[in-house]
PDB file of N, CA and C in Angstrom:
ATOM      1  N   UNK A   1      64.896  81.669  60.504  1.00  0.00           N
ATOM      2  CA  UNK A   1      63.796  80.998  61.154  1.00  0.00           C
ATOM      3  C   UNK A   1      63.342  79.833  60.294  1.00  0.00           C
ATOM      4  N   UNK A   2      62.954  78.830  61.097  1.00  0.00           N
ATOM      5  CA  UNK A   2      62.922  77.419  60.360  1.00  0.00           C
ATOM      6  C   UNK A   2      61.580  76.981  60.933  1.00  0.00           C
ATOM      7  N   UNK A   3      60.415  77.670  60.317  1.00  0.00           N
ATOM      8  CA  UNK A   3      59.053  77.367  61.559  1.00  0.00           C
ATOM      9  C   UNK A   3      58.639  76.155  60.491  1.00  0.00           C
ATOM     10  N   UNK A   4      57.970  74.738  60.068  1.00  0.00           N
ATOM     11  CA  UNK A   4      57.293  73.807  59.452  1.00  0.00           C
ATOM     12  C   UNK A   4      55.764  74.078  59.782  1.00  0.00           C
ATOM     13  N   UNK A   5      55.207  73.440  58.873  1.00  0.00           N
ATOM     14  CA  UNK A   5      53.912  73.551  58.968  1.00  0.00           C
ATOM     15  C   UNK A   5      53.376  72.214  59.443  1.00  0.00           C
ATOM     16  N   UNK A   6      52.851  72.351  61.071  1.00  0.00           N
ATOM     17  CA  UNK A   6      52.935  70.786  61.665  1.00  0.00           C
ATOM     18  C   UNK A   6      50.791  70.175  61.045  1.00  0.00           C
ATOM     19  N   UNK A   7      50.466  70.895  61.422  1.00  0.00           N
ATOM     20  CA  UNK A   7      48.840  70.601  61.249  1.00  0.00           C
ATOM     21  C   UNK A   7      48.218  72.028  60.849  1.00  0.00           C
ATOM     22  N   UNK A   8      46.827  71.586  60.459  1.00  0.00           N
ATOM     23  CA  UNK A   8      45.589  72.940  61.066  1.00  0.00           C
ATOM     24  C   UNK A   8      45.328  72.921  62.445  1.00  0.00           C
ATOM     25  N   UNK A   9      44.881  73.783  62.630  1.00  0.00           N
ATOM     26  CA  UNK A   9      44.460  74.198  63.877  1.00  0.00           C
ATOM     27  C   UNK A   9      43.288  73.292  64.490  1.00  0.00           C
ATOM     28  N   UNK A  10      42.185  73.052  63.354  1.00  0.00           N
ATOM     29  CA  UNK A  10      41.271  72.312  63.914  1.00  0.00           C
ATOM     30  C   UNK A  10      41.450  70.704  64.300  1.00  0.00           C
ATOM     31  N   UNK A  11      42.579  70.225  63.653  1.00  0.00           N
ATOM     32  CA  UNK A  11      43.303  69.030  63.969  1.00  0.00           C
ATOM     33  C   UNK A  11      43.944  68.526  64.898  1.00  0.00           C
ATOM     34  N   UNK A  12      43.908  69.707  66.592  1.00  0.00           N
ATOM     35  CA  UNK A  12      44.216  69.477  67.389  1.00  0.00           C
ATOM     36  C   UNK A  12      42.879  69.721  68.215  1.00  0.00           C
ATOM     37  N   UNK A  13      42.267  68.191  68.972  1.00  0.00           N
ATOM     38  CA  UNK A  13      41.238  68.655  69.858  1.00  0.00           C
ATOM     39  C   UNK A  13      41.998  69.036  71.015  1.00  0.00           C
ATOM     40  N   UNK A  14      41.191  69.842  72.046  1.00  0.00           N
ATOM     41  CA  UNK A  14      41.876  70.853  73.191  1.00  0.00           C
ATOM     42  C   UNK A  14      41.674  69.109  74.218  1.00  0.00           C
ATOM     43  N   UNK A  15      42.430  69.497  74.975  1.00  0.00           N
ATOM     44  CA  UNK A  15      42.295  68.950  76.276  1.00  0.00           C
ATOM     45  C   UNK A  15      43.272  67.461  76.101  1.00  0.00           C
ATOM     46  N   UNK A  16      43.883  67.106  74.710  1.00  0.00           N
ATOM     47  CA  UNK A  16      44.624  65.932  74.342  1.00  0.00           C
ATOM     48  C   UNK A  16      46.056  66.404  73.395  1.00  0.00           C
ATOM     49  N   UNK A  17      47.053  65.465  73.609  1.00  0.00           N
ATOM     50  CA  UNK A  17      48.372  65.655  72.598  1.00  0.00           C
ATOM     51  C   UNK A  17      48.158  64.860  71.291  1.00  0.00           C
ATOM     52  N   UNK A  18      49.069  65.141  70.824  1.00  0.00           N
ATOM     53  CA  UNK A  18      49.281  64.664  70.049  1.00  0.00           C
ATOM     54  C   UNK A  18      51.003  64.243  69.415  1.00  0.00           C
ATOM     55  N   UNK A  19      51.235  63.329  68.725  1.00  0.00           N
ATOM     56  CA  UNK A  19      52.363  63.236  68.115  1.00  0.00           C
ATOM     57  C   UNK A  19      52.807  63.549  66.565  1.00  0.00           C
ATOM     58  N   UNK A  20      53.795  64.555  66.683  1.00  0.00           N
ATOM     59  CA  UNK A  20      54.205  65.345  65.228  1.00  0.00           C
ATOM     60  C   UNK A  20      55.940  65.039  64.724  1.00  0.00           C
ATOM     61  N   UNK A  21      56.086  64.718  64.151  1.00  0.00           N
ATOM     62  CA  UNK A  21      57.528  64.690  63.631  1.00  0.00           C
ATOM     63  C   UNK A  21      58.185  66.627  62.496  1.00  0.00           C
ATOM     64  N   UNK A  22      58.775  67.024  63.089  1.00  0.00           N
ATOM     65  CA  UNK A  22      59.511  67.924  63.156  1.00  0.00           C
ATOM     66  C   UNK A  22      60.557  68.400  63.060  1.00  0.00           C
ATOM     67  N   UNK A  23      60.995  68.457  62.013  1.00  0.00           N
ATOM     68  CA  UNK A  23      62.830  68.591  61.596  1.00  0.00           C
ATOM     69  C   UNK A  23      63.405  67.331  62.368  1.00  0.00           C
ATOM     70  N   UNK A  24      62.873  65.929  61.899  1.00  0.00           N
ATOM     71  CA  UNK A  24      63.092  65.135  62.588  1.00  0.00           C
ATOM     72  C   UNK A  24      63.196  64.657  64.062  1.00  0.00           C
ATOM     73  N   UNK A  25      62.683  65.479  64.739  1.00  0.00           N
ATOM     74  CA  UNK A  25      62.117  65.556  65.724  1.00  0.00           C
ATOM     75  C   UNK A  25      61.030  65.189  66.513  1.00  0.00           C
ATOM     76  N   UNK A  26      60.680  64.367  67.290  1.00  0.00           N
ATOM     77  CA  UNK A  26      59.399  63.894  67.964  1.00  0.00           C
ATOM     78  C   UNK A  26      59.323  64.972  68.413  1.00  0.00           C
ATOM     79  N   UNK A  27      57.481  65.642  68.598  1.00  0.00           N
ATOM     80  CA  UNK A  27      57.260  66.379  69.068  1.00  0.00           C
ATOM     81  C   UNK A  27      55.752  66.490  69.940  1.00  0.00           C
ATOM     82  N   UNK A  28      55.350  66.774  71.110  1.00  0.00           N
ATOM     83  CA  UNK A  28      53.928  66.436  71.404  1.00  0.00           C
ATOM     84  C   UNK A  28      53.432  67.752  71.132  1.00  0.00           C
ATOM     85  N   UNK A  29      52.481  67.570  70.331  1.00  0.00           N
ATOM     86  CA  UNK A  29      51.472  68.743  69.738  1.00  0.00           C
ATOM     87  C   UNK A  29      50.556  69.205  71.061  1.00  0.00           C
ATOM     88  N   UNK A  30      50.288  70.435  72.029  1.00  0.00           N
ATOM     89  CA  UNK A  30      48.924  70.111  72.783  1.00  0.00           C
ATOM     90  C   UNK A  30      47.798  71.584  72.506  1.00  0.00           C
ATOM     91  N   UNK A  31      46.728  71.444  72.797  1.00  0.00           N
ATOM     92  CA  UNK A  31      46.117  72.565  72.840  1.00  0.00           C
ATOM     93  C   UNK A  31      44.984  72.672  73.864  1.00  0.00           C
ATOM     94  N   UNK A  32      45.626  73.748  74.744  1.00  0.00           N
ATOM     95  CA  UNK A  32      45.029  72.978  76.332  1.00  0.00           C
ATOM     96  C   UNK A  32      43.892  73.956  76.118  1.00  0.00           C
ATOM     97  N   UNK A  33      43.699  73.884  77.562  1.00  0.00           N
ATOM     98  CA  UNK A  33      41.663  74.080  77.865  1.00  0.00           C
ATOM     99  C   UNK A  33      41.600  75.751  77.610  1.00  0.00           C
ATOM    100  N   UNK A  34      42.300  76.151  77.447  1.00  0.00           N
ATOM    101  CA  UNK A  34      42.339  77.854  77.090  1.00  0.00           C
ATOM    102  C   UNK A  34      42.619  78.384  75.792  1.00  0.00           C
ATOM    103  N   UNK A  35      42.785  77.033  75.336  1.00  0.00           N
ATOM    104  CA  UNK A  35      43.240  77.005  73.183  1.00  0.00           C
ATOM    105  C   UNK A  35      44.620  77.719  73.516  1.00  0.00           C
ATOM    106  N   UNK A  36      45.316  77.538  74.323  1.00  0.00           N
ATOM    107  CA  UNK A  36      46.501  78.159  73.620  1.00  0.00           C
ATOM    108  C   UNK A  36      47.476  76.482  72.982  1.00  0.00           C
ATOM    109  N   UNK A  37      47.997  76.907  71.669  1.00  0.00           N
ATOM    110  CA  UNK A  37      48.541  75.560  71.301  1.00  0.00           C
ATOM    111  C   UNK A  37      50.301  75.528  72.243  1.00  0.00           C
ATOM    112  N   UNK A  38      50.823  74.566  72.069  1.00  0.00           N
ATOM    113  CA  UNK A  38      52.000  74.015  72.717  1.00  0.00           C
ATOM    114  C   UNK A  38      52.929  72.971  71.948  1.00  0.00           C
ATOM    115  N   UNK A  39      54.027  72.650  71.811  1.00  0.00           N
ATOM    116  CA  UNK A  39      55.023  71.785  70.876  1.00  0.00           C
ATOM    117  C   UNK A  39      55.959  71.559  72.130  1.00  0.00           C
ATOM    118  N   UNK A  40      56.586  70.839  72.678  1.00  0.00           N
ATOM    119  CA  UNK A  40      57.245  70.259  73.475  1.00  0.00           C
ATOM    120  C   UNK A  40      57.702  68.966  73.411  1.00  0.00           C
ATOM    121  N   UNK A  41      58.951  68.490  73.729  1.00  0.00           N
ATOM    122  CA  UNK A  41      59.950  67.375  73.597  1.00  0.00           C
ATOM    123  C   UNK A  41      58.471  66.098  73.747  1.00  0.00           C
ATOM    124  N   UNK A  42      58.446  65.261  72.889  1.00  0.00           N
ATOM    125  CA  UNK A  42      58.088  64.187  73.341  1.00  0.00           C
ATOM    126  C   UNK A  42      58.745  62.949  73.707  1.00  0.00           C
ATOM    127  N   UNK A  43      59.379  63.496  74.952  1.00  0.00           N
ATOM    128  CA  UNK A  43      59.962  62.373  75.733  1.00  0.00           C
ATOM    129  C   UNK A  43      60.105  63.246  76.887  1.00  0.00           C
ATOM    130  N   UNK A  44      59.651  61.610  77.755  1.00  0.00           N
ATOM    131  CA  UNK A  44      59.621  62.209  79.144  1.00  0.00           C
ATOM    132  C   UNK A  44      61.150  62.691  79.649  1.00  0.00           C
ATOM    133  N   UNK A  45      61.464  63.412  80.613  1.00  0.00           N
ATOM    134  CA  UNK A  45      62.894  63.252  80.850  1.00  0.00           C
ATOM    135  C   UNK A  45      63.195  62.365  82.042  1.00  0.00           C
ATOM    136  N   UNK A  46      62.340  62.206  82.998  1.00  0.00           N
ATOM    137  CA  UNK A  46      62.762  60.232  83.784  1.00  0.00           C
ATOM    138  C   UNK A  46      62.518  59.392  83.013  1.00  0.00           C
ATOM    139  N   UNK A  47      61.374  58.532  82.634  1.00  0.00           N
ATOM    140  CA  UNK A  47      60.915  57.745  82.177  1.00  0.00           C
ATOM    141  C   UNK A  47      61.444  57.487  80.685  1.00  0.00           C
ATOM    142  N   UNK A  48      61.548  58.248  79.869  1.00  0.00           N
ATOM    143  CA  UNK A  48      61.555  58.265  78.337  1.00  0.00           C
ATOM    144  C   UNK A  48      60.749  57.288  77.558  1.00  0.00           C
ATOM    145  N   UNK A  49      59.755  57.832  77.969  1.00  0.00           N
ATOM    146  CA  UNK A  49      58.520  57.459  77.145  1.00  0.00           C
ATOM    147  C   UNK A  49      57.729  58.736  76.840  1.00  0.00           C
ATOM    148  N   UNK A  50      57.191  58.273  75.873  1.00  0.00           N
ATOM    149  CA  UNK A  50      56.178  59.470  74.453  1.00  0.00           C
ATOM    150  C   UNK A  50      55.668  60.100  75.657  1.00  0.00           C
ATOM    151  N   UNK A  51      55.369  61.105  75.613  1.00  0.00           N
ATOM    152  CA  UNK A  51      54.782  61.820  76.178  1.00  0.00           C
ATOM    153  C   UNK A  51      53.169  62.495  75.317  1.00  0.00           C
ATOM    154  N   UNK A  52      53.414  62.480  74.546  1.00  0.00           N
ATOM    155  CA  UNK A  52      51.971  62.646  73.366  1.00  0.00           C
ATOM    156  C   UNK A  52      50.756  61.656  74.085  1.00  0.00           C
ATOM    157  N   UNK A  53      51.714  60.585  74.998  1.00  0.00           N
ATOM    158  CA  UNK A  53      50.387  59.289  74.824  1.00  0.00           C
ATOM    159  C   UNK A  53      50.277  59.711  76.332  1.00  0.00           C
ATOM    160  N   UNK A  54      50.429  60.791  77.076  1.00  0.00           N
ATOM    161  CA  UNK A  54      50.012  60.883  78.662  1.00  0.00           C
ATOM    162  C   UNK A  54      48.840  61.790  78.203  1.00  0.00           C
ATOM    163  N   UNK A  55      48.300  62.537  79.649  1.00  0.00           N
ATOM    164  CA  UNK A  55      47.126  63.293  79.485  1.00  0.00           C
ATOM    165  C   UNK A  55      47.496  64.837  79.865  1.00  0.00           C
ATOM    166  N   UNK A  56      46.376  65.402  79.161  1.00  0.00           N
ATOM    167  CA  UNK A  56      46.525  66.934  79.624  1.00  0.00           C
ATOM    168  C   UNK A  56      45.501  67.909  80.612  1.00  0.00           C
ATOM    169  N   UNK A  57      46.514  68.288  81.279  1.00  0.00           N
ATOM    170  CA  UNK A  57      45.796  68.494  83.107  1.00  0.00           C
ATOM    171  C   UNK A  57      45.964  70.020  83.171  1.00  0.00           C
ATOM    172  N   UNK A  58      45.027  70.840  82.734  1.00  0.00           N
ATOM    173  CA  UNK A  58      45.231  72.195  82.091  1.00  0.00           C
ATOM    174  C   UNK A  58      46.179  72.789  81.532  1.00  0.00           C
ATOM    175  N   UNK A  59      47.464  73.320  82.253  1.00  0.00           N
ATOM    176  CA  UNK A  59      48.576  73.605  81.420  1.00  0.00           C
ATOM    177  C   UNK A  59      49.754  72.895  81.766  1.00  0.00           C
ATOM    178  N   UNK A  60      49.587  71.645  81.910  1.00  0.00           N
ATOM    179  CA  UNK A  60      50.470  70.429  82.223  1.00  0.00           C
ATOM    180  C   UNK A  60      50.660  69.298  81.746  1.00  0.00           C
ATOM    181  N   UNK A  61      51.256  68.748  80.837  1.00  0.00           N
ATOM    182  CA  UNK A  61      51.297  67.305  80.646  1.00  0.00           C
ATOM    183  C   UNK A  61      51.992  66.639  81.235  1.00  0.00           C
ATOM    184  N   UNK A  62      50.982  65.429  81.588  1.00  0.00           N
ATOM    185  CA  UNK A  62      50.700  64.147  82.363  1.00  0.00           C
ATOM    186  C   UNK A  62      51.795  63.057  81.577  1.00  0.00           C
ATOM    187  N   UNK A  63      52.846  62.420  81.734  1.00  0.00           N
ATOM    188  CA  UNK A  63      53.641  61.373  81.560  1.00  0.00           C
ATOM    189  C   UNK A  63      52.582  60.075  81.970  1.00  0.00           C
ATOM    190  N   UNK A  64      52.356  59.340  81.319  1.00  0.00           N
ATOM    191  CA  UNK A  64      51.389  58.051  81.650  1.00  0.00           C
ATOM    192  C   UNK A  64      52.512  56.954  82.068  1.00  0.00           C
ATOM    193  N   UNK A  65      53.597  56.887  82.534  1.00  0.00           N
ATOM    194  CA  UNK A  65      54.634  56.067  83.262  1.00  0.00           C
ATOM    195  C   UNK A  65      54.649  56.321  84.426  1.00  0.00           C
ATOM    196  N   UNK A  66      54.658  57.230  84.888  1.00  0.00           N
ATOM    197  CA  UNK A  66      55.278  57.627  86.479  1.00  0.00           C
ATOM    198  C   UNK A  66      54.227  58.526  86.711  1.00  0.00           C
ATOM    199  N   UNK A  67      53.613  59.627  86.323  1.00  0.00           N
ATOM    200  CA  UNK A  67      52.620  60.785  86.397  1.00  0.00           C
ATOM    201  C   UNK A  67      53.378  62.046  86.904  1.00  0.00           C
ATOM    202  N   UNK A  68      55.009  62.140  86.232  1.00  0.00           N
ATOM    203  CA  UNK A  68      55.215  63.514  86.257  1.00  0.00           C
ATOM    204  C   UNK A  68      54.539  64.029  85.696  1.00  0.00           C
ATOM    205  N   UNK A  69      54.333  65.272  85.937  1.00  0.00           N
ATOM    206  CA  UNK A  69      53.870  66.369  85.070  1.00  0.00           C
ATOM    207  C   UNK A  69      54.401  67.286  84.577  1.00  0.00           C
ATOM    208  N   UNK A  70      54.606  68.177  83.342  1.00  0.00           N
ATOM    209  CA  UNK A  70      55.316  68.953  83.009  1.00  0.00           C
ATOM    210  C   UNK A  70      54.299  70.364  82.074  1.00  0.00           C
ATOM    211  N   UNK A  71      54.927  71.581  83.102  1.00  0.00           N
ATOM    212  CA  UNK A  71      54.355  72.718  82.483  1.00  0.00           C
ATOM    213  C   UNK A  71      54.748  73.189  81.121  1.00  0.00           C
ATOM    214  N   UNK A  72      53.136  73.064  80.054  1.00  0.00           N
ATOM    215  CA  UNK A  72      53.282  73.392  78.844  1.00  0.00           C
ATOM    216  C   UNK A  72      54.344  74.527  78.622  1.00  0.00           C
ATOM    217  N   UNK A  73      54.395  75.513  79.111  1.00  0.00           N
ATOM    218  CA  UNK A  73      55.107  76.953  79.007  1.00  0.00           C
ATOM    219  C   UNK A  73      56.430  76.852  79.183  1.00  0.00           C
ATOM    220  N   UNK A  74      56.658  76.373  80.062  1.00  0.00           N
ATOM    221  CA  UNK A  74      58.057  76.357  80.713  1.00  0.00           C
ATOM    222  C   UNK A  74      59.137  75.108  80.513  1.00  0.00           C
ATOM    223  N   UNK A  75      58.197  73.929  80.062  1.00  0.00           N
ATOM    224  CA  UNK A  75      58.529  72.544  80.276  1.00  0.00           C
ATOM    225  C   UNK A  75      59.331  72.044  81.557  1.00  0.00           C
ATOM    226  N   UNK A  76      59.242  72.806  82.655  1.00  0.00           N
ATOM    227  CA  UNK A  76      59.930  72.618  83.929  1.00  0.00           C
ATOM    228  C   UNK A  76      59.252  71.424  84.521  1.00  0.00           C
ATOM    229  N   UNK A  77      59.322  70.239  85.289  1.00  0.00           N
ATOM    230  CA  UNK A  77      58.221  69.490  85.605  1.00  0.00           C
ATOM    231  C   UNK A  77      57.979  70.255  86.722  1.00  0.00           C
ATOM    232  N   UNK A  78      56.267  69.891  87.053  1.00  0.00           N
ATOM    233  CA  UNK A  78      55.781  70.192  88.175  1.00  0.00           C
ATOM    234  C   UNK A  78      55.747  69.258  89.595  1.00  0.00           C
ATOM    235  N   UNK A  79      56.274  67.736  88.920  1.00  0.00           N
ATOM    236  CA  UNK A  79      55.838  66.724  90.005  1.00  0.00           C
ATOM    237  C   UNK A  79      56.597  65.657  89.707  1.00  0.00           C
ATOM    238  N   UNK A  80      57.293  64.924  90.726  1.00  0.00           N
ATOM    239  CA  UNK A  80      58.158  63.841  91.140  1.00  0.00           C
ATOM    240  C   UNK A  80      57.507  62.894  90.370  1.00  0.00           C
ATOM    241  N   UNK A  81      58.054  61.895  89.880  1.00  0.00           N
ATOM    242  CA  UNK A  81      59.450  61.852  89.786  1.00  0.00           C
ATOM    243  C   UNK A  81      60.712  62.436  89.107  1.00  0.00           C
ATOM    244  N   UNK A  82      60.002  63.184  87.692  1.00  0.00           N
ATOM    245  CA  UNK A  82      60.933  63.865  86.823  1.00  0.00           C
ATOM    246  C   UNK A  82      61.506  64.911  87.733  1.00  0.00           C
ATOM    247  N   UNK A  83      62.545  65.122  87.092  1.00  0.00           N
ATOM    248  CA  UNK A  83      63.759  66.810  87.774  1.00  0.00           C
ATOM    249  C   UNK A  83      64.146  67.448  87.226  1.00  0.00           C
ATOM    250  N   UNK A  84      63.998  66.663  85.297  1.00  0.00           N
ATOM    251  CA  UNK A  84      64.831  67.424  84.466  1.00  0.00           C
ATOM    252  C   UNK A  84      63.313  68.227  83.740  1.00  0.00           C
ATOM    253  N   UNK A  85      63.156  68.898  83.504  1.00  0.00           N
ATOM    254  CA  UNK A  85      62.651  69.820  81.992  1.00  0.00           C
ATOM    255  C   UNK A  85      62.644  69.231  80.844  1.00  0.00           C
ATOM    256  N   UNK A  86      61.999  69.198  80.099  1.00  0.00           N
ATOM    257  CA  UNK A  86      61.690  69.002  78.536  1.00  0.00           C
ATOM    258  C   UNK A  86      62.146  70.199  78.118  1.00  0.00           C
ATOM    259  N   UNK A  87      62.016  70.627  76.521  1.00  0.00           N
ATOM    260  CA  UNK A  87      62.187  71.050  75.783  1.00  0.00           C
ATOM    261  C   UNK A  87      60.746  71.701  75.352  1.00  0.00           C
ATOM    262  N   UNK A  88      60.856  72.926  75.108  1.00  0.00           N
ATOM    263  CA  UNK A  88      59.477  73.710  74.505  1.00  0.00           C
ATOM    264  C   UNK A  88      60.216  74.223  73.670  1.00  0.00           C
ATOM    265  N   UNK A  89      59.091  73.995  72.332  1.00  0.00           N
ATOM    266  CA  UNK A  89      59.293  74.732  71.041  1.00  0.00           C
ATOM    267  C   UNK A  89      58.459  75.660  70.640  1.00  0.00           C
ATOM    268  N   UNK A  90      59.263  76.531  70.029  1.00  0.00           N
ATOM    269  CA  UNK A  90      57.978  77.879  69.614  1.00  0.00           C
ATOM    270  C   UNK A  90      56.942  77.466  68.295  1.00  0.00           C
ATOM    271  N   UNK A  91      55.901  78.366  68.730  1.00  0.00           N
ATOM    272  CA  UNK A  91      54.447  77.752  68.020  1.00  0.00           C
ATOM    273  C   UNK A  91      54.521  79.278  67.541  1.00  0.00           C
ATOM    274  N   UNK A  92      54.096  79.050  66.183  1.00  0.00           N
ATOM    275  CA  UNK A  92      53.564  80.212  64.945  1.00  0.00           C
ATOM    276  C   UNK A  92      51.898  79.805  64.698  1.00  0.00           C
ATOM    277  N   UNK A  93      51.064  80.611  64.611  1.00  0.00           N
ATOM    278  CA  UNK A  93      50.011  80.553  64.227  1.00  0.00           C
ATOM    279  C   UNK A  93      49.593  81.165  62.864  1.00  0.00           C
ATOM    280  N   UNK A  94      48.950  80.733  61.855  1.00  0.00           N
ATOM    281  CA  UNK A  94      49.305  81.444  60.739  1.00  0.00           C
ATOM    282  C   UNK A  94      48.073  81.332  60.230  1.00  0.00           C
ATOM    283  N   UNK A  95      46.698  81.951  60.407  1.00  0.00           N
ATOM    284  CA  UNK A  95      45.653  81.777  59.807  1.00  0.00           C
ATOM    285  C   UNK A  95      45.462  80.036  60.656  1.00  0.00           C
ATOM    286  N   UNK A  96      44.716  79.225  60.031  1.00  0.00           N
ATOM    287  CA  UNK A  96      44.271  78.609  60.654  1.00  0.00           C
ATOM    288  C   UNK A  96      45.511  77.177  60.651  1.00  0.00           C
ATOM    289  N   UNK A  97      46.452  77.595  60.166  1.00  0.00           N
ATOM    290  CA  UNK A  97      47.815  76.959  60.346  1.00  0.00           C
ATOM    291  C   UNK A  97      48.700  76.755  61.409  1.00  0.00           C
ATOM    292  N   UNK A  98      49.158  75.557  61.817  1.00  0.00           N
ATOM    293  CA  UNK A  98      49.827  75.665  63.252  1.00  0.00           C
ATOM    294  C   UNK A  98      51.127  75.619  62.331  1.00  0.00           C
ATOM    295  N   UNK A  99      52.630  76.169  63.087  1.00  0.00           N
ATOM    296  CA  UNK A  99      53.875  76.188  62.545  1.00  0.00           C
ATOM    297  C   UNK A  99      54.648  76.084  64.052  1.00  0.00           C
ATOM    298  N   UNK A 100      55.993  75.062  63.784  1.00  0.00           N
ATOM    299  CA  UNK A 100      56.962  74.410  65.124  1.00  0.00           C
ATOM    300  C   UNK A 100      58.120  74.625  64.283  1.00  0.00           C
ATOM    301  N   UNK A 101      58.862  75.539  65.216  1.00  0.00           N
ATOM    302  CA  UNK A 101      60.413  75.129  64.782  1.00  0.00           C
ATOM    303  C   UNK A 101      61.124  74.829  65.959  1.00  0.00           C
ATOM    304  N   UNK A 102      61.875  73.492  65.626  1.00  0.00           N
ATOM    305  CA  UNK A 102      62.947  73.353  66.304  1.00  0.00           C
ATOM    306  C   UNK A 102      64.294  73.362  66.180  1.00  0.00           C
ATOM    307  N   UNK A 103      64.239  74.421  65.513  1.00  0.00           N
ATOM    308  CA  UNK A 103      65.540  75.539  65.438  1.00  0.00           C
ATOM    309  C   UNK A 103      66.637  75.855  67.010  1.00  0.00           C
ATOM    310  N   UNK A 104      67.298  75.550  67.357  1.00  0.00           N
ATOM    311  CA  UNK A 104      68.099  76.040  68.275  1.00  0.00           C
ATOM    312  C   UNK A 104      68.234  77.778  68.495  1.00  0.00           C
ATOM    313  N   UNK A 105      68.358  78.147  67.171  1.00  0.00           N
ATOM    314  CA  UNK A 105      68.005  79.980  67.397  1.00  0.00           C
ATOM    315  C   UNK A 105      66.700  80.615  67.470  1.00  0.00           C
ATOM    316  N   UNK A 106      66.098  79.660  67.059  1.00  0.00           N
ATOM    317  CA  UNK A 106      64.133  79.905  67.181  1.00  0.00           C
ATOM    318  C   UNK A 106      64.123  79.568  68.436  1.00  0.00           C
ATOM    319  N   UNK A 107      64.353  78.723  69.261  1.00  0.00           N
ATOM    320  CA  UNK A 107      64.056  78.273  70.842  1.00  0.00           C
ATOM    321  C   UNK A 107      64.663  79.499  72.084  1.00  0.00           C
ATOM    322  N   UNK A 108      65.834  79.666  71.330  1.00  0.00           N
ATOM    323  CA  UNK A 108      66.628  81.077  71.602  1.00  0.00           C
ATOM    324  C   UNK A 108      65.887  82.189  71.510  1.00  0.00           C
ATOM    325  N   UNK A 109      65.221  82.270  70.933  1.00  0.00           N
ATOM    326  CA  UNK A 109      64.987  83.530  70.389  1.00  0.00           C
ATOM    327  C   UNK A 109      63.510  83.849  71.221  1.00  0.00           C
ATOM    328  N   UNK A 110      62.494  82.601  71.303  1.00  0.00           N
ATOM    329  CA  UNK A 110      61.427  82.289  71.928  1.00  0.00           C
ATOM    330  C   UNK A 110      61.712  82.922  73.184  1.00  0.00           C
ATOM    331  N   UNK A 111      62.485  81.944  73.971  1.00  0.00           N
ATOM    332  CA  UNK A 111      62.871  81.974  75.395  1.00  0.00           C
ATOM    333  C   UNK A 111      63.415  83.246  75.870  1.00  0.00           C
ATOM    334  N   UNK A 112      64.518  84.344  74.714  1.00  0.00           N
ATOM    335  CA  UNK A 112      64.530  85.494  75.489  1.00  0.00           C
ATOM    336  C   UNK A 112      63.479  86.838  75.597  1.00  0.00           C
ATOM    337  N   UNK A 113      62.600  86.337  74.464  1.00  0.00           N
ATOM    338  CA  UNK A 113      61.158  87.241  74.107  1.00  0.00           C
ATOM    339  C   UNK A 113      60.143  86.773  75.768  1.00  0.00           C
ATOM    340  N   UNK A 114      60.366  85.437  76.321  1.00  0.00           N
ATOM    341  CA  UNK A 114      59.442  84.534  77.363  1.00  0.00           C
ATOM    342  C   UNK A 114      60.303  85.862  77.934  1.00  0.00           C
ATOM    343  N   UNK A 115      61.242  85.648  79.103  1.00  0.00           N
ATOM    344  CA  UNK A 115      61.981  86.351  79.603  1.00  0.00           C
ATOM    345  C   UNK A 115      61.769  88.171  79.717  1.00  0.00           C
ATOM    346  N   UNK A 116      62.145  88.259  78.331  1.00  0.00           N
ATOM    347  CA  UNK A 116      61.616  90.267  78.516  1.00  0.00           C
ATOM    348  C   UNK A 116      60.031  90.131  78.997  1.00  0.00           C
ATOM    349  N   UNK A 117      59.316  89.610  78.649  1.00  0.00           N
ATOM    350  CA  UNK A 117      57.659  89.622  78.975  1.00  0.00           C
ATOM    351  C   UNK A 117      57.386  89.590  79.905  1.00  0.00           C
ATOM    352  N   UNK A 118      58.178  88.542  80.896  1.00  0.00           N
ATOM    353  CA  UNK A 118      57.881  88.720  82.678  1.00  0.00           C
ATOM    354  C   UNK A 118      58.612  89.403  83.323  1.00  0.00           C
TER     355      UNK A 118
END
């Protein structure tokens, strides 16, 4: 496991992204209206633009190019024009520490834990 230590916790206000670099990786930081935090591809997958710089629409980020939207959880988009999915990365919480890995076996490993849960 390859989790980094991206911010504190209090360094993310709720309801906005942010942009984190991550095993070289762009990454949009979010922590939506329910505090749960989020790490996801920052790039749109139509548009390819930052996605850190759109808005957050409870558990959705807003692309400020086109106004896909894409679900924090799932990174599936919710709304035309995008078709493809982003990328979600797993979030460690560690005391008042946020931690992102974008590990290929950490994303793995995330996604089949998502999976047994539902």
């Amino acid at each position: 496991m390859s989790f980094e230590r991206v911010c504190a916790l209090s360094d993310l206000t709720v309801g906005t992204a942010a942009q984190a670099l991550v095993g070289g990786k762009l990454v949009a930081m979010v922590r939506d209206d329910n505090g749960h935090v989020h790490a996801v591809e920052d790039e749109c997958s139509h548009g390819k633009v930052s996605l850190s710089e759109g808005d957050v629409v409870g558990c959705f980020l807003e692309c400020w190019l086109h106004g896909s939207r894409f679900d924090l959880f799932t990174g599936e988009p919710a709304t035309l024009p995008a078709t493809a999915a982003i990328r979600v990365y797993p979030v460690r919480l560690e005391g008042e520490d946020v931690y992102v890995s974008v590990d290929p076996a950490d994303i793995a490993a995330a996604g089949s834990q998502l999976s047994a849960a539902t």
